[in-house]
N, C-alpha and C. Protein backbone atom coordinates (compact mmCIF):
# COMPACT_ATOMS: atom_id res chain seq x y z
N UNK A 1 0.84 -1.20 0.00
CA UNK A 1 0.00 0.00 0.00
C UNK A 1 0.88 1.25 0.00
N UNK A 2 0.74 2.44 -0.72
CA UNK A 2 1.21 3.17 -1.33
C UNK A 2 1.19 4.35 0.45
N UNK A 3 0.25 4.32 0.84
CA UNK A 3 0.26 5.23 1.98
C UNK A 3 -0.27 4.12 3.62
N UNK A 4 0.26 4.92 4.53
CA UNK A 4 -0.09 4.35 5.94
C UNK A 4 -0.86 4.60 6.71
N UNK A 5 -0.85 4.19 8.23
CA UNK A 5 -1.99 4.93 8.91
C UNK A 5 -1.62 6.05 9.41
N UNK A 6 -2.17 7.40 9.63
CA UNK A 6 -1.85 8.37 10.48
C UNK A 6 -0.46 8.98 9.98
N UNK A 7 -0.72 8.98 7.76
CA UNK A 7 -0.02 9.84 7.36
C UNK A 7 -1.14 10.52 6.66
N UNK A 8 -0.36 12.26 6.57
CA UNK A 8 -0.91 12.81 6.02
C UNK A 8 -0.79 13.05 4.31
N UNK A 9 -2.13 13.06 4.08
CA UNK A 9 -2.20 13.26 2.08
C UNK A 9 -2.90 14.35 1.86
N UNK A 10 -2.66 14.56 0.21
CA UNK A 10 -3.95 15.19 -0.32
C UNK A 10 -4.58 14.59 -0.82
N UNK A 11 -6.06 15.13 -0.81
CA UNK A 11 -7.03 14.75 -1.59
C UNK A 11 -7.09 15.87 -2.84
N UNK A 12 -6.85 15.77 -3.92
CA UNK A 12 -7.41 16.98 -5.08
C UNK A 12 -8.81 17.28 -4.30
N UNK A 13 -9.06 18.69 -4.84
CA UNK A 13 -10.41 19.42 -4.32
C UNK A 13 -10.46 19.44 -3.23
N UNK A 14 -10.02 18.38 -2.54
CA UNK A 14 -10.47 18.64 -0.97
C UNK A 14 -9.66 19.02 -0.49
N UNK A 15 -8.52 18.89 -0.18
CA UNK A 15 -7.69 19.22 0.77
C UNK A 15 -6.90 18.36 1.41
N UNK A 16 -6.11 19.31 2.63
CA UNK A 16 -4.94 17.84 2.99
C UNK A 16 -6.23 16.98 3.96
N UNK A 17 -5.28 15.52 4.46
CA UNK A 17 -6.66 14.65 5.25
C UNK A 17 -5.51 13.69 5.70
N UNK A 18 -5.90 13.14 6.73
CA UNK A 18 -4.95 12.30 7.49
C UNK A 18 -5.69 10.90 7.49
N UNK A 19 -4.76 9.95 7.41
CA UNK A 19 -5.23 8.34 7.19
C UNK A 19 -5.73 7.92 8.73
N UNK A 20 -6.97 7.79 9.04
CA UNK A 20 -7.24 7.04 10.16
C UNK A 20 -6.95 5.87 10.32
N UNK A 21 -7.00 4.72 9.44
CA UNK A 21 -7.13 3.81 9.36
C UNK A 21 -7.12 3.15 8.14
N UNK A 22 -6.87 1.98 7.88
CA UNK A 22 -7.13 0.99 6.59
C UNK A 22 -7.86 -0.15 7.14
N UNK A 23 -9.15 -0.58 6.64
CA UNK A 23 -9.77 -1.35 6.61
C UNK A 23 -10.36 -2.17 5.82
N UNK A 24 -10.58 -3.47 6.34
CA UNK A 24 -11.51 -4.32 4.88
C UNK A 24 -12.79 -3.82 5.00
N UNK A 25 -13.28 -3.65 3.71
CA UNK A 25 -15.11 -3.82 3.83
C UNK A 25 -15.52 -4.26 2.57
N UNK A 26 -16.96 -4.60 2.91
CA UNK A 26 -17.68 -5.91 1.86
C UNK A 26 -17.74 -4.49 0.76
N UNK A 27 -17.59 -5.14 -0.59
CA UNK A 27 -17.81 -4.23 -1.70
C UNK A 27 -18.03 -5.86 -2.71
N UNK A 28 -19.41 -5.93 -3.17
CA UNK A 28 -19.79 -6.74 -4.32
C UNK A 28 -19.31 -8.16 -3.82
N UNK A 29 -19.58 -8.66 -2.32
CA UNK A 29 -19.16 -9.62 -2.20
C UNK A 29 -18.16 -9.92 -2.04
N UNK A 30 -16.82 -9.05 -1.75
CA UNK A 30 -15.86 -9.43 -2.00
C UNK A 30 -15.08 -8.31 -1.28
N UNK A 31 -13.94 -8.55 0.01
CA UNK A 31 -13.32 -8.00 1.07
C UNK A 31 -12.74 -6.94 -0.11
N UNK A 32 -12.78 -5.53 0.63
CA UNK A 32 -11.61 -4.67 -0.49
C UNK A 32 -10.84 -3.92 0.65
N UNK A 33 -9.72 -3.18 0.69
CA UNK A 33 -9.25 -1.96 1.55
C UNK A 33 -9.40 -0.77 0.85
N UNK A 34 -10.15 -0.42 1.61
CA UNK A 34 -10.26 0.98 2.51
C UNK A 34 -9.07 2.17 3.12
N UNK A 35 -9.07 3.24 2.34
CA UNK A 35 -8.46 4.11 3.03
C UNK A 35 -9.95 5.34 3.92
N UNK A 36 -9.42 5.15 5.74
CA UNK A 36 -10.41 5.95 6.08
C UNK A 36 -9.70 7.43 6.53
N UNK A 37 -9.62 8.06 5.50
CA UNK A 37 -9.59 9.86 5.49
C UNK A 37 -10.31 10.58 6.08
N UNK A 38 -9.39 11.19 6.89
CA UNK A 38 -10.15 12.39 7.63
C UNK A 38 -9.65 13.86 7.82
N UNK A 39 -11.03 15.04 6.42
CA UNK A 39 -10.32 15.87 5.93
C UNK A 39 -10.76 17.01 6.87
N UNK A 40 -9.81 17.59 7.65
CA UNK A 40 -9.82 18.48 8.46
C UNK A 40 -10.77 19.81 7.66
N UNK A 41 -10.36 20.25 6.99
CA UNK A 41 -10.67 21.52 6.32
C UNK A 41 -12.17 21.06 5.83
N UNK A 42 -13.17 20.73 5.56
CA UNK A 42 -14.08 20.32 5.64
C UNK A 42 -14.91 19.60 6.76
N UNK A 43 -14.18 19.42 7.69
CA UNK A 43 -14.90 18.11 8.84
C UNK A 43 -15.01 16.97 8.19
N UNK A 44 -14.57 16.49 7.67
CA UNK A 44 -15.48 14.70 6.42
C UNK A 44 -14.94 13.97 6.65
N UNK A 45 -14.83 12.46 6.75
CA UNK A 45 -14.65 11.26 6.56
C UNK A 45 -14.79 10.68 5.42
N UNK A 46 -14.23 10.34 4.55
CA UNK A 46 -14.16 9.48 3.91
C UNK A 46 -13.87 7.95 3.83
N UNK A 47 -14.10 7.23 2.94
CA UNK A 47 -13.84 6.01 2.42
C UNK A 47 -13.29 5.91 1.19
N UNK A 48 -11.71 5.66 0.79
CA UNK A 48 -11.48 5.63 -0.68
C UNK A 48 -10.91 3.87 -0.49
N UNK A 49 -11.05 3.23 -1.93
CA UNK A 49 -10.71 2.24 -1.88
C UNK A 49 -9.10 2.34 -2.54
N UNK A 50 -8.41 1.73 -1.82
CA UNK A 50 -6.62 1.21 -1.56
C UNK A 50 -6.36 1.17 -2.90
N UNK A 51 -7.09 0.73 -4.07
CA UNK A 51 -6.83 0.77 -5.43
C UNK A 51 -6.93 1.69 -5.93
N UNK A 52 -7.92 2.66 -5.87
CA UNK A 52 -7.86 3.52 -6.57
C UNK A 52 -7.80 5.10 -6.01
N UNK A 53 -7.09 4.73 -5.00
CA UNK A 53 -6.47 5.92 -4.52
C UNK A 53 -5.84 7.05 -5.08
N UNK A 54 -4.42 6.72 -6.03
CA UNK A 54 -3.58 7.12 -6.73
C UNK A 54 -4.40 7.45 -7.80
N UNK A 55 -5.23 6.75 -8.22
CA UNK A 55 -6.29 6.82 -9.88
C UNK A 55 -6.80 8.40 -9.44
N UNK A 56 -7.28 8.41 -7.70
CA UNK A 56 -8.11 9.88 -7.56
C UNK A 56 -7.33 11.18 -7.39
N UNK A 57 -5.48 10.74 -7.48
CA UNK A 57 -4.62 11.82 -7.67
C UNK A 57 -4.10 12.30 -5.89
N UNK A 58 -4.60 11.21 -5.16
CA UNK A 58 -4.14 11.25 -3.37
C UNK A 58 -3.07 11.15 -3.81
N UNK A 59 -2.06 12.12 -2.97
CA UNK A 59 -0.52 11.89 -2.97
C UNK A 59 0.04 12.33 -1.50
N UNK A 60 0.90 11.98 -1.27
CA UNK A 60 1.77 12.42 0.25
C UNK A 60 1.62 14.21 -0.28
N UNK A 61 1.64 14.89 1.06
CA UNK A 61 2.25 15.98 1.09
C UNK A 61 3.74 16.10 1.01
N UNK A 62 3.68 17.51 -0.03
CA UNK A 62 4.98 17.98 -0.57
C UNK A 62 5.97 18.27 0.51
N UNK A 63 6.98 18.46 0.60
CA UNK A 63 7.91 18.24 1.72
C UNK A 63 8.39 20.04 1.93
N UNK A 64 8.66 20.20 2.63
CA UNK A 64 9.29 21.64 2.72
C UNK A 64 9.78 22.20 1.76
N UNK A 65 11.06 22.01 0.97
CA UNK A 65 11.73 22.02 0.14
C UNK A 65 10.91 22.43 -1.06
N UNK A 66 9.75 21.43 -1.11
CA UNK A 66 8.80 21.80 -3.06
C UNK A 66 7.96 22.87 -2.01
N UNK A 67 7.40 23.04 -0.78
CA UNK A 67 6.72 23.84 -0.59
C UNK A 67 6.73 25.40 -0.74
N UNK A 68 8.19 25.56 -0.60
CA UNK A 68 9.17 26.81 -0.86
C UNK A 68 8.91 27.22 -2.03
N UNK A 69 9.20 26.21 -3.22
CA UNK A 69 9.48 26.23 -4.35
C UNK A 69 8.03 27.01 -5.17
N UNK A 70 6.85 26.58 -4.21
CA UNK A 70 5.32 26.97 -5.16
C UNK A 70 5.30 28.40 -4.63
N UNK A 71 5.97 28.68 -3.34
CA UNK A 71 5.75 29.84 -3.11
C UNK A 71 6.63 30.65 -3.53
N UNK A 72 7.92 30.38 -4.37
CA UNK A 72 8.36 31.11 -5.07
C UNK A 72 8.27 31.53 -6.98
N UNK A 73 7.27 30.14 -7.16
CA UNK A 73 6.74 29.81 -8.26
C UNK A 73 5.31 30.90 -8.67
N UNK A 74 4.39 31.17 -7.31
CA UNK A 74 3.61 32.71 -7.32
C UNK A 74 4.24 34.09 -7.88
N UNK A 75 5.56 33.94 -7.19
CA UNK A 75 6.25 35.54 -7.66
C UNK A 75 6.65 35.73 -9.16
N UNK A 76 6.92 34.43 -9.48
CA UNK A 76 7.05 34.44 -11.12
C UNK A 76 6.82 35.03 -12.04
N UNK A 77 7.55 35.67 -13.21
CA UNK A 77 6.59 35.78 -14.18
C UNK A 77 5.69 34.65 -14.78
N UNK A 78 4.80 35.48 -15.48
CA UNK A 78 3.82 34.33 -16.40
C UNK A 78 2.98 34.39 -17.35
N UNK A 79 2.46 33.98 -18.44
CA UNK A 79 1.79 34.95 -19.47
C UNK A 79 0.19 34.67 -19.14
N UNK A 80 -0.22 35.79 -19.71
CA UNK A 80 -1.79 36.37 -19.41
C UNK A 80 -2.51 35.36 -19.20
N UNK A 81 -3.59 35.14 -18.28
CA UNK A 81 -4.71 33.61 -18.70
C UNK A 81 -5.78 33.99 -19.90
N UNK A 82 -5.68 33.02 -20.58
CA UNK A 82 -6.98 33.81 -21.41
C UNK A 82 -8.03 34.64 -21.13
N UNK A 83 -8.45 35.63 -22.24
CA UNK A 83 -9.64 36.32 -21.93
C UNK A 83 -11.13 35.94 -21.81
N UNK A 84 -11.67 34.65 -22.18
CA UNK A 84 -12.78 34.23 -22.35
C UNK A 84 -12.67 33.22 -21.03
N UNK A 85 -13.80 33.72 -19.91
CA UNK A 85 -13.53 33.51 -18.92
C UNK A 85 -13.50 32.13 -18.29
N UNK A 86 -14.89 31.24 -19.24
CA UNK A 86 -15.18 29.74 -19.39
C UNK A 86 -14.26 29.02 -19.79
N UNK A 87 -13.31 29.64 -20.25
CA UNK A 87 -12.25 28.69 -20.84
C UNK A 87 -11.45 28.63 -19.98
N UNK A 88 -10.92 29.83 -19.12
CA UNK A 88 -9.96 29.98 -18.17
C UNK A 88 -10.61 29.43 -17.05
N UNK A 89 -11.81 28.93 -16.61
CA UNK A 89 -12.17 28.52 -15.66
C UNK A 89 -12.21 26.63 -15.94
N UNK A 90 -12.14 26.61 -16.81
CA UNK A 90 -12.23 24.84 -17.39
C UNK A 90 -10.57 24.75 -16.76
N UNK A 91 -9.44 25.30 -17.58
CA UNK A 91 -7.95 25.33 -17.82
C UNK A 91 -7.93 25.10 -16.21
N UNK A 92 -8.32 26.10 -15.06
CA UNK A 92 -7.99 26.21 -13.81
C UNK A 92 -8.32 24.63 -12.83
N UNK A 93 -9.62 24.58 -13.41
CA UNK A 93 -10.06 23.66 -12.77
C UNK A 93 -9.63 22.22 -12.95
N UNK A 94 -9.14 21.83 -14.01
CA UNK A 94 -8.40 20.82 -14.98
C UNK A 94 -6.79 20.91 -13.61
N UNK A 95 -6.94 22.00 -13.61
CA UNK A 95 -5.22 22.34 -13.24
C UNK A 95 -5.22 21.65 -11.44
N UNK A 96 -6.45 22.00 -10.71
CA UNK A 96 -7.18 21.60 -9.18
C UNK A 96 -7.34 20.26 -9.02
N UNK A 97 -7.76 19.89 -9.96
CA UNK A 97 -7.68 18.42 -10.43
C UNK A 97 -6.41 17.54 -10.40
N UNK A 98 -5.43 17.98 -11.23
CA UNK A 98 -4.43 17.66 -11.12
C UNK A 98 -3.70 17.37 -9.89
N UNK A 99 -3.59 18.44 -9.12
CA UNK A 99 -3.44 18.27 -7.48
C UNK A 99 -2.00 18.36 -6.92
N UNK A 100 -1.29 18.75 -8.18
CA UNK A 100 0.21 18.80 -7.51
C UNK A 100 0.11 21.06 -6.97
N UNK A 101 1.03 20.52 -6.08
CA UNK A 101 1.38 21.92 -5.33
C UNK A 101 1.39 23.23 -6.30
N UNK A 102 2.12 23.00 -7.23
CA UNK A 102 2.55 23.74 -8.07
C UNK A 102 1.35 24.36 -9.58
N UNK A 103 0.60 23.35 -9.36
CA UNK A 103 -0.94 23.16 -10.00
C UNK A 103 -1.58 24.56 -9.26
N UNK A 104 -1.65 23.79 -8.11
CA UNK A 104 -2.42 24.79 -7.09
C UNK A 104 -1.97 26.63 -7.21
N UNK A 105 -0.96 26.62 -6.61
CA UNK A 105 0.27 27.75 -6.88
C UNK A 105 0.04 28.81 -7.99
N UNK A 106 -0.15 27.84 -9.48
CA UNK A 106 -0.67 28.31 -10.42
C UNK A 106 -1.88 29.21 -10.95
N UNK A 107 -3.05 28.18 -10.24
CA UNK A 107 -4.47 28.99 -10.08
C UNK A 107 -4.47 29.78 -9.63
N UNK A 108 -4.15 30.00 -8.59
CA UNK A 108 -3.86 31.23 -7.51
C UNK A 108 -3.14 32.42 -8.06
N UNK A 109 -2.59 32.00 -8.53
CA UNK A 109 -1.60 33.38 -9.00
C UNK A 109 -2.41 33.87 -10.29
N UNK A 110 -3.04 32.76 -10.86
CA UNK A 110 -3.91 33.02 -12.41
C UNK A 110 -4.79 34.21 -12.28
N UNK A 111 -6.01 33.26 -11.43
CA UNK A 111 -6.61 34.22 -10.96
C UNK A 111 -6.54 35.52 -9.65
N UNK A 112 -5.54 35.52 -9.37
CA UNK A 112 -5.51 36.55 -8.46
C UNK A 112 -5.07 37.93 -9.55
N UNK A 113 -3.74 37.74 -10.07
CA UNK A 113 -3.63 38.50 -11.01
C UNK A 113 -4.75 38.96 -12.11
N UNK A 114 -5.72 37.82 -12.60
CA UNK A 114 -6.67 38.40 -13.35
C UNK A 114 -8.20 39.60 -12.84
N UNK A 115 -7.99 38.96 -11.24
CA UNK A 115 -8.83 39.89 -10.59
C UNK A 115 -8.79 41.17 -10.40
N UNK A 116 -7.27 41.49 -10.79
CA UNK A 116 -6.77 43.03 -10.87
C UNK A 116 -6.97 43.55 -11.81
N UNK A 117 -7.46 42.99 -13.12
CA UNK A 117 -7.54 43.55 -14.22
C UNK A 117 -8.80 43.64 -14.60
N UNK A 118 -9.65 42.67 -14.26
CA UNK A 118 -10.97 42.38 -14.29
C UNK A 118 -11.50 41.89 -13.09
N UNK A 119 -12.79 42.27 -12.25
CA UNK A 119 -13.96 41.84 -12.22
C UNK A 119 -13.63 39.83 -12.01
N UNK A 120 -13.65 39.24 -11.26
CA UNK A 120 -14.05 37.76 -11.72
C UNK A 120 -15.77 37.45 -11.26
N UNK A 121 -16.15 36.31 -12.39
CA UNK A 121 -17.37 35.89 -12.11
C UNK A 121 -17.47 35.32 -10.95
N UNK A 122 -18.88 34.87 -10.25
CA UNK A 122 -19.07 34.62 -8.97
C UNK A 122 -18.01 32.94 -9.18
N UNK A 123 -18.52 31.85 -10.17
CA UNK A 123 -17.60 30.74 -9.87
C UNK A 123 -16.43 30.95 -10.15
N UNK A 124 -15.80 31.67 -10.63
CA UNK A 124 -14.45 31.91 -10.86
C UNK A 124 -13.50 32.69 -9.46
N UNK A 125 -14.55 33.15 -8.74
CA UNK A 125 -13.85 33.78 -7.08
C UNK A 125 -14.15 32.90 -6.65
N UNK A 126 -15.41 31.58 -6.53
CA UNK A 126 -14.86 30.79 -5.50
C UNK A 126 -14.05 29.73 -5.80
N UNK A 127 -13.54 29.60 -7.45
CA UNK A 127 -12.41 28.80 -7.32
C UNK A 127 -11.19 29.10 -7.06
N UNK A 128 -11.03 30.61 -7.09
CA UNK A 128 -9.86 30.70 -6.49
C UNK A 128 -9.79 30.96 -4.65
N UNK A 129 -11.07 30.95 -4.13
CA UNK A 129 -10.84 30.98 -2.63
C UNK A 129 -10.75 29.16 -2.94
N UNK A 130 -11.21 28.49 -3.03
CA UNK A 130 -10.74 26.93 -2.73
C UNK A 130 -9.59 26.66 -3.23
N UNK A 131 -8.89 27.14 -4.60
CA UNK A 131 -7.37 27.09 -4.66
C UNK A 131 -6.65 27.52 -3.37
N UNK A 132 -7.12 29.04 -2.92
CA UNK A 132 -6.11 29.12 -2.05
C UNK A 132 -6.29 28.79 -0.77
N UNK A 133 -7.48 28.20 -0.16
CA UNK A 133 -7.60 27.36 0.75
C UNK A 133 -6.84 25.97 0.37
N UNK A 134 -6.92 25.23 -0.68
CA UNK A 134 -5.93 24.21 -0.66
C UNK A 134 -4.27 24.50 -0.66
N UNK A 135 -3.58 25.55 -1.17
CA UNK A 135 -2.64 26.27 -1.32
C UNK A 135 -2.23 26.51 0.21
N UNK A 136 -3.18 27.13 1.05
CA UNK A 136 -2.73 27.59 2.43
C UNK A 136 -2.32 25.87 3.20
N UNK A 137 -3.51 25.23 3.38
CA UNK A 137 -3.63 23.92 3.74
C UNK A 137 -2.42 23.31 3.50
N UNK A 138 -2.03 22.47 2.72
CA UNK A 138 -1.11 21.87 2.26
C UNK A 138 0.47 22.85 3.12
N UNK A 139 0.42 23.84 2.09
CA UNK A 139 1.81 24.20 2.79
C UNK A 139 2.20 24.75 4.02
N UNK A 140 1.12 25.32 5.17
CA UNK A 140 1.29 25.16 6.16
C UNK A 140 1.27 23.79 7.03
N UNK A 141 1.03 23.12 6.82
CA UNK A 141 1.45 21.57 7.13
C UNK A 141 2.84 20.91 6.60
N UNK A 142 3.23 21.75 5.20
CA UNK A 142 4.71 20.96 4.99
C UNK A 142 5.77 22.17 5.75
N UNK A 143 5.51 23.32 5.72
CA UNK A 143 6.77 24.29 6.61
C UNK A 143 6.22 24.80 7.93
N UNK A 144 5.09 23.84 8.48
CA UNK A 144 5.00 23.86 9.71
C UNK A 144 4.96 25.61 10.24
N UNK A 145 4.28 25.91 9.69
CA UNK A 145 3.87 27.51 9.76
C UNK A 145 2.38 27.39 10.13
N UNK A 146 1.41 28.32 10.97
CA UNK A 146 0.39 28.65 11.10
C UNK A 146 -0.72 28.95 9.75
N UNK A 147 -1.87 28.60 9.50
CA UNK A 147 -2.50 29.18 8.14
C UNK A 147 -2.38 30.26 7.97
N UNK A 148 -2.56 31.30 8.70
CA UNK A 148 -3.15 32.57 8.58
C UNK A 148 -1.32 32.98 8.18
N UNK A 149 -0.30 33.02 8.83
CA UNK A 149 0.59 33.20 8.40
C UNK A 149 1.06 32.85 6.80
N UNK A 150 0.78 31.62 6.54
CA UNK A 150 0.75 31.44 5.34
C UNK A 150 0.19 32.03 4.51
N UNK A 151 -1.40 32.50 4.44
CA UNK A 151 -1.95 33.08 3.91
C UNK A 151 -1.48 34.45 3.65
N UNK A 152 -0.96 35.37 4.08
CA UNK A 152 -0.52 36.63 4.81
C UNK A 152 0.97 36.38 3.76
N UNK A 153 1.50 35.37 3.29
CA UNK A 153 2.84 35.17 2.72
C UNK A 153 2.87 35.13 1.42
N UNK A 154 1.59 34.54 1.17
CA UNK A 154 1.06 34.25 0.01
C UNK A 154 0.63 35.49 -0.74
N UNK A 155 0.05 36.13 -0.37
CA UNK A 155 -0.79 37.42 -0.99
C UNK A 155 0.29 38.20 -0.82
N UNK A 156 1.63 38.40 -0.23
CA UNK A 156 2.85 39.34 -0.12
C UNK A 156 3.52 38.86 -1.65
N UNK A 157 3.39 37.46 -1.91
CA UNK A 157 3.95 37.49 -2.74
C UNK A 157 3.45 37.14 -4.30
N UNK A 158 1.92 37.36 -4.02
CA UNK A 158 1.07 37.90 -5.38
C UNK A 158 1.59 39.31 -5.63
N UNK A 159 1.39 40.15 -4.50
CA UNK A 159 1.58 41.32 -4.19
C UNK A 159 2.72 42.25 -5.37
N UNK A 160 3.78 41.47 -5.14
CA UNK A 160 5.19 41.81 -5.47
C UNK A 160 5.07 41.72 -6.62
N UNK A 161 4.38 41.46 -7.65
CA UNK A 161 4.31 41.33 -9.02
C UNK A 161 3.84 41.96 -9.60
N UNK A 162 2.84 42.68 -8.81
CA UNK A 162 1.44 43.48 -9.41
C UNK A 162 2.20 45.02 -10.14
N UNK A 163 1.72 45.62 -10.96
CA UNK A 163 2.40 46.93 -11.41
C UNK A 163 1.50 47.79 -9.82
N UNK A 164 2.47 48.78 -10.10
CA UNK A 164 2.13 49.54 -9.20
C UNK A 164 0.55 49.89 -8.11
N UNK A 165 -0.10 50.75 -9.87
CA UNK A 165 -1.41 51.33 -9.86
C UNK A 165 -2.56 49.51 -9.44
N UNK A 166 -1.82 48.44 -9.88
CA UNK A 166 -2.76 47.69 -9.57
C UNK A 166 -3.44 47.31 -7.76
N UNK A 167 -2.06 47.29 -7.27
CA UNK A 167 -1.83 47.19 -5.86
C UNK A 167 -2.93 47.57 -5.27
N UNK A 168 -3.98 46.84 -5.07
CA UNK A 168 -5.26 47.18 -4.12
C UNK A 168 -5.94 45.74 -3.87
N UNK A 169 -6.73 45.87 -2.84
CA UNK A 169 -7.34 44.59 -2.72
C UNK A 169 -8.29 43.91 -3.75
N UNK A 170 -8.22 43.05 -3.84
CA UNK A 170 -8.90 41.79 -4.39
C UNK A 170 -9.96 42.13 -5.19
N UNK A 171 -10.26 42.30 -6.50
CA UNK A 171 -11.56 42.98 -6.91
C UNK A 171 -12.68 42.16 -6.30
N UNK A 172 -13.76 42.81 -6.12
CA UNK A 172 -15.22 42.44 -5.31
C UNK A 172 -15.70 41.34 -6.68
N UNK A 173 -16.67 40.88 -5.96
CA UNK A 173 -17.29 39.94 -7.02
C UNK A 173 -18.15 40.61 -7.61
N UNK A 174 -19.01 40.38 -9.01
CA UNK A 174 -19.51 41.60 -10.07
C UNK A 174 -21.06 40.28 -9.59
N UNK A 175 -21.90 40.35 -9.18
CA UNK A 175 -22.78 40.14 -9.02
C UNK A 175 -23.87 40.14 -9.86
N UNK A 176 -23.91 40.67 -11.27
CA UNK A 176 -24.44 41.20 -12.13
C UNK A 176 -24.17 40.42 -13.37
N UNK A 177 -23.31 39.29 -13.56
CA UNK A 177 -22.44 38.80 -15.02
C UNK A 177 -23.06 38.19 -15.31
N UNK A 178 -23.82 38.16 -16.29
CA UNK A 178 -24.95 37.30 -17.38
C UNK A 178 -24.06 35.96 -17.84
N UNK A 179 -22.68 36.78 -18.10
CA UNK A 179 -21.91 35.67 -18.80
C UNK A 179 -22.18 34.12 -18.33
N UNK A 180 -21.84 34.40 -16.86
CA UNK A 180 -21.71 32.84 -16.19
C UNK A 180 -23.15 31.87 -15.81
N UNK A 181 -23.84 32.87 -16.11
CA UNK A 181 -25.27 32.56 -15.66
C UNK A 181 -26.04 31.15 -16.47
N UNK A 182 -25.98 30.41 -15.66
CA UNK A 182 -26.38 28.47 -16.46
C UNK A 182 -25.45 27.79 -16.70
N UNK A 183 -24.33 28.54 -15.84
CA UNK A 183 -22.81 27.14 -15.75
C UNK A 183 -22.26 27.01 -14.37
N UNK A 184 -23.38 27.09 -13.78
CA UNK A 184 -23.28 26.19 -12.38
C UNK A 184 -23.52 24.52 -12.59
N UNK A 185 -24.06 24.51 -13.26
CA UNK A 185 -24.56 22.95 -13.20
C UNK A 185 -23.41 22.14 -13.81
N UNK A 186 -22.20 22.57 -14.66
CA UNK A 186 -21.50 22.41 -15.35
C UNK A 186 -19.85 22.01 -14.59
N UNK A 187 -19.90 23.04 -13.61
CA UNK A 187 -19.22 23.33 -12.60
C UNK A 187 -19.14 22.12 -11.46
N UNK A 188 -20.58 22.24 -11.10
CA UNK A 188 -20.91 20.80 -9.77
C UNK A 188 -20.64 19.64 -10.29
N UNK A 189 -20.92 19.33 -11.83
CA UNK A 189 -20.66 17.88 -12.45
C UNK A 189 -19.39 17.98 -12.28
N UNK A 190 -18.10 19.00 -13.05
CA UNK A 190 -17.29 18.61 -13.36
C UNK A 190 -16.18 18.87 -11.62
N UNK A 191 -16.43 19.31 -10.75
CA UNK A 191 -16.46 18.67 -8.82
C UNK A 191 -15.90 17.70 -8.48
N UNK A 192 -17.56 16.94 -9.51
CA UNK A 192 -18.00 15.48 -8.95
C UNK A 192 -16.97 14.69 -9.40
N UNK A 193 -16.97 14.81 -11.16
CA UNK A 193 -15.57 13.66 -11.72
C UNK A 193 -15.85 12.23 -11.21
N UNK A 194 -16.41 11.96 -11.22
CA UNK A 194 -17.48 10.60 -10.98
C UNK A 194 -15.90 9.80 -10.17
N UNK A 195 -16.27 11.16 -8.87
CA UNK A 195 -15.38 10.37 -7.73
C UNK A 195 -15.66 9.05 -6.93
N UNK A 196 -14.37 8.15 -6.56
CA UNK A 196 -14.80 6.70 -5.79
C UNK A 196 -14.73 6.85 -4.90
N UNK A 197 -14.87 8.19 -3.68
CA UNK A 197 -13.95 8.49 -2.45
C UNK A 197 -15.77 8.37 -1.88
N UNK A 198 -16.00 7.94 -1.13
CA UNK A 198 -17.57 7.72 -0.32
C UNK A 198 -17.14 8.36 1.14
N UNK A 199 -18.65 9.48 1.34
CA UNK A 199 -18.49 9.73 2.32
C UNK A 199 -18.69 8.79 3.74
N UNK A 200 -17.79 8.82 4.50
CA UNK A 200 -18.13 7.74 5.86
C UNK A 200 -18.87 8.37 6.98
């Protein structure tokens, strides 16, 4: 088995989650293991099965060393995200999915920078508050730093990139955007990703 008890992982989308336990349970007649996850940042329990763990993109947390690395990977340059906002919200979410640090790192900086220039739609701010809730999560657990500190490190070093005149807080959400309006449903399917992780 690829992970133990009472180590910590990620879950893509969800967040980091610590192994309670591995257990057998009946699935189709037939004993399977069980990883039982328990994801702090949500309250949840899960059930993923031992096989297809890795298939759902669970990996150990990044070690200090790569944790550094995403937070110096924010200050970066980087070229524009596209302008058509559905597309840049597919690209992001594709990217959350993926689940490596640096994935994460990415979104965050995508959309934070694009919020300075534009307005983001209502699902497009809350994927980047769950990027950077997974972003905070994760790497305050690998450099053993407080969240809020992290958080506070993070936005210093969106910060540092911004041209001058941009330097202000976070644009508000535009409450008003026709654009996005009938791609919620689109959004929750593509969440779901016809996950095997069962809530316990």
């Amino acid at each position: 088995m690829p992970f133990k008890k009472n180590q910590q992982v990620v879950y893509p989308l969800q967040g980091v989650g610590k192994i309670l336990s591995i257990e057998n349970r009946m699935f189709k007649d037939k004993k399977t293991p069980y990883y039982i996850i328990y994801l702090e940042v949500s309250d949840m329990t899960v059930m993923v099965p031992v096989d297809k763990a890795l298939g759902l993109g669970i990996r150990a947390i990044v070690s200090k060393k790569e944790a550094e690395r995403a937070l110096e990977f924010i200050s970066e340059e980087y070229e524009a995200a596209p302008t058509d906002w559905k597309l840049r919200y597919q690209m992001n979410l594709d990217l959350l999915k993926q689940g490596s640090v640096v994935d994460i790192a990415k979104v965050v900086r995508t959309l934070y920078h694009r919020s300075k220039v534009k307005e983001l739609p209502i699902l497009e701010r809350k994927l980047f508050d769950n990027a950077l809730k997974l972003l905070v999560d994760e790497i305050s657990f690998a450099i053993g730093s407080r969240k809020d500190e992290v958080e506070h490190l993070i936005f210093g070093k969106l910060e540092a990139e911004l041209p001058e005149k941009l330097k202000t807080p976070v644009a508000a959400v535009r409450e008003d955007d026709d654009d996005y309006e009938g791609f919620g449903e689109d959004q929750e399917e593509a969440e779901e990703d016809d996950e095997d992780g069962l809530d316990y």
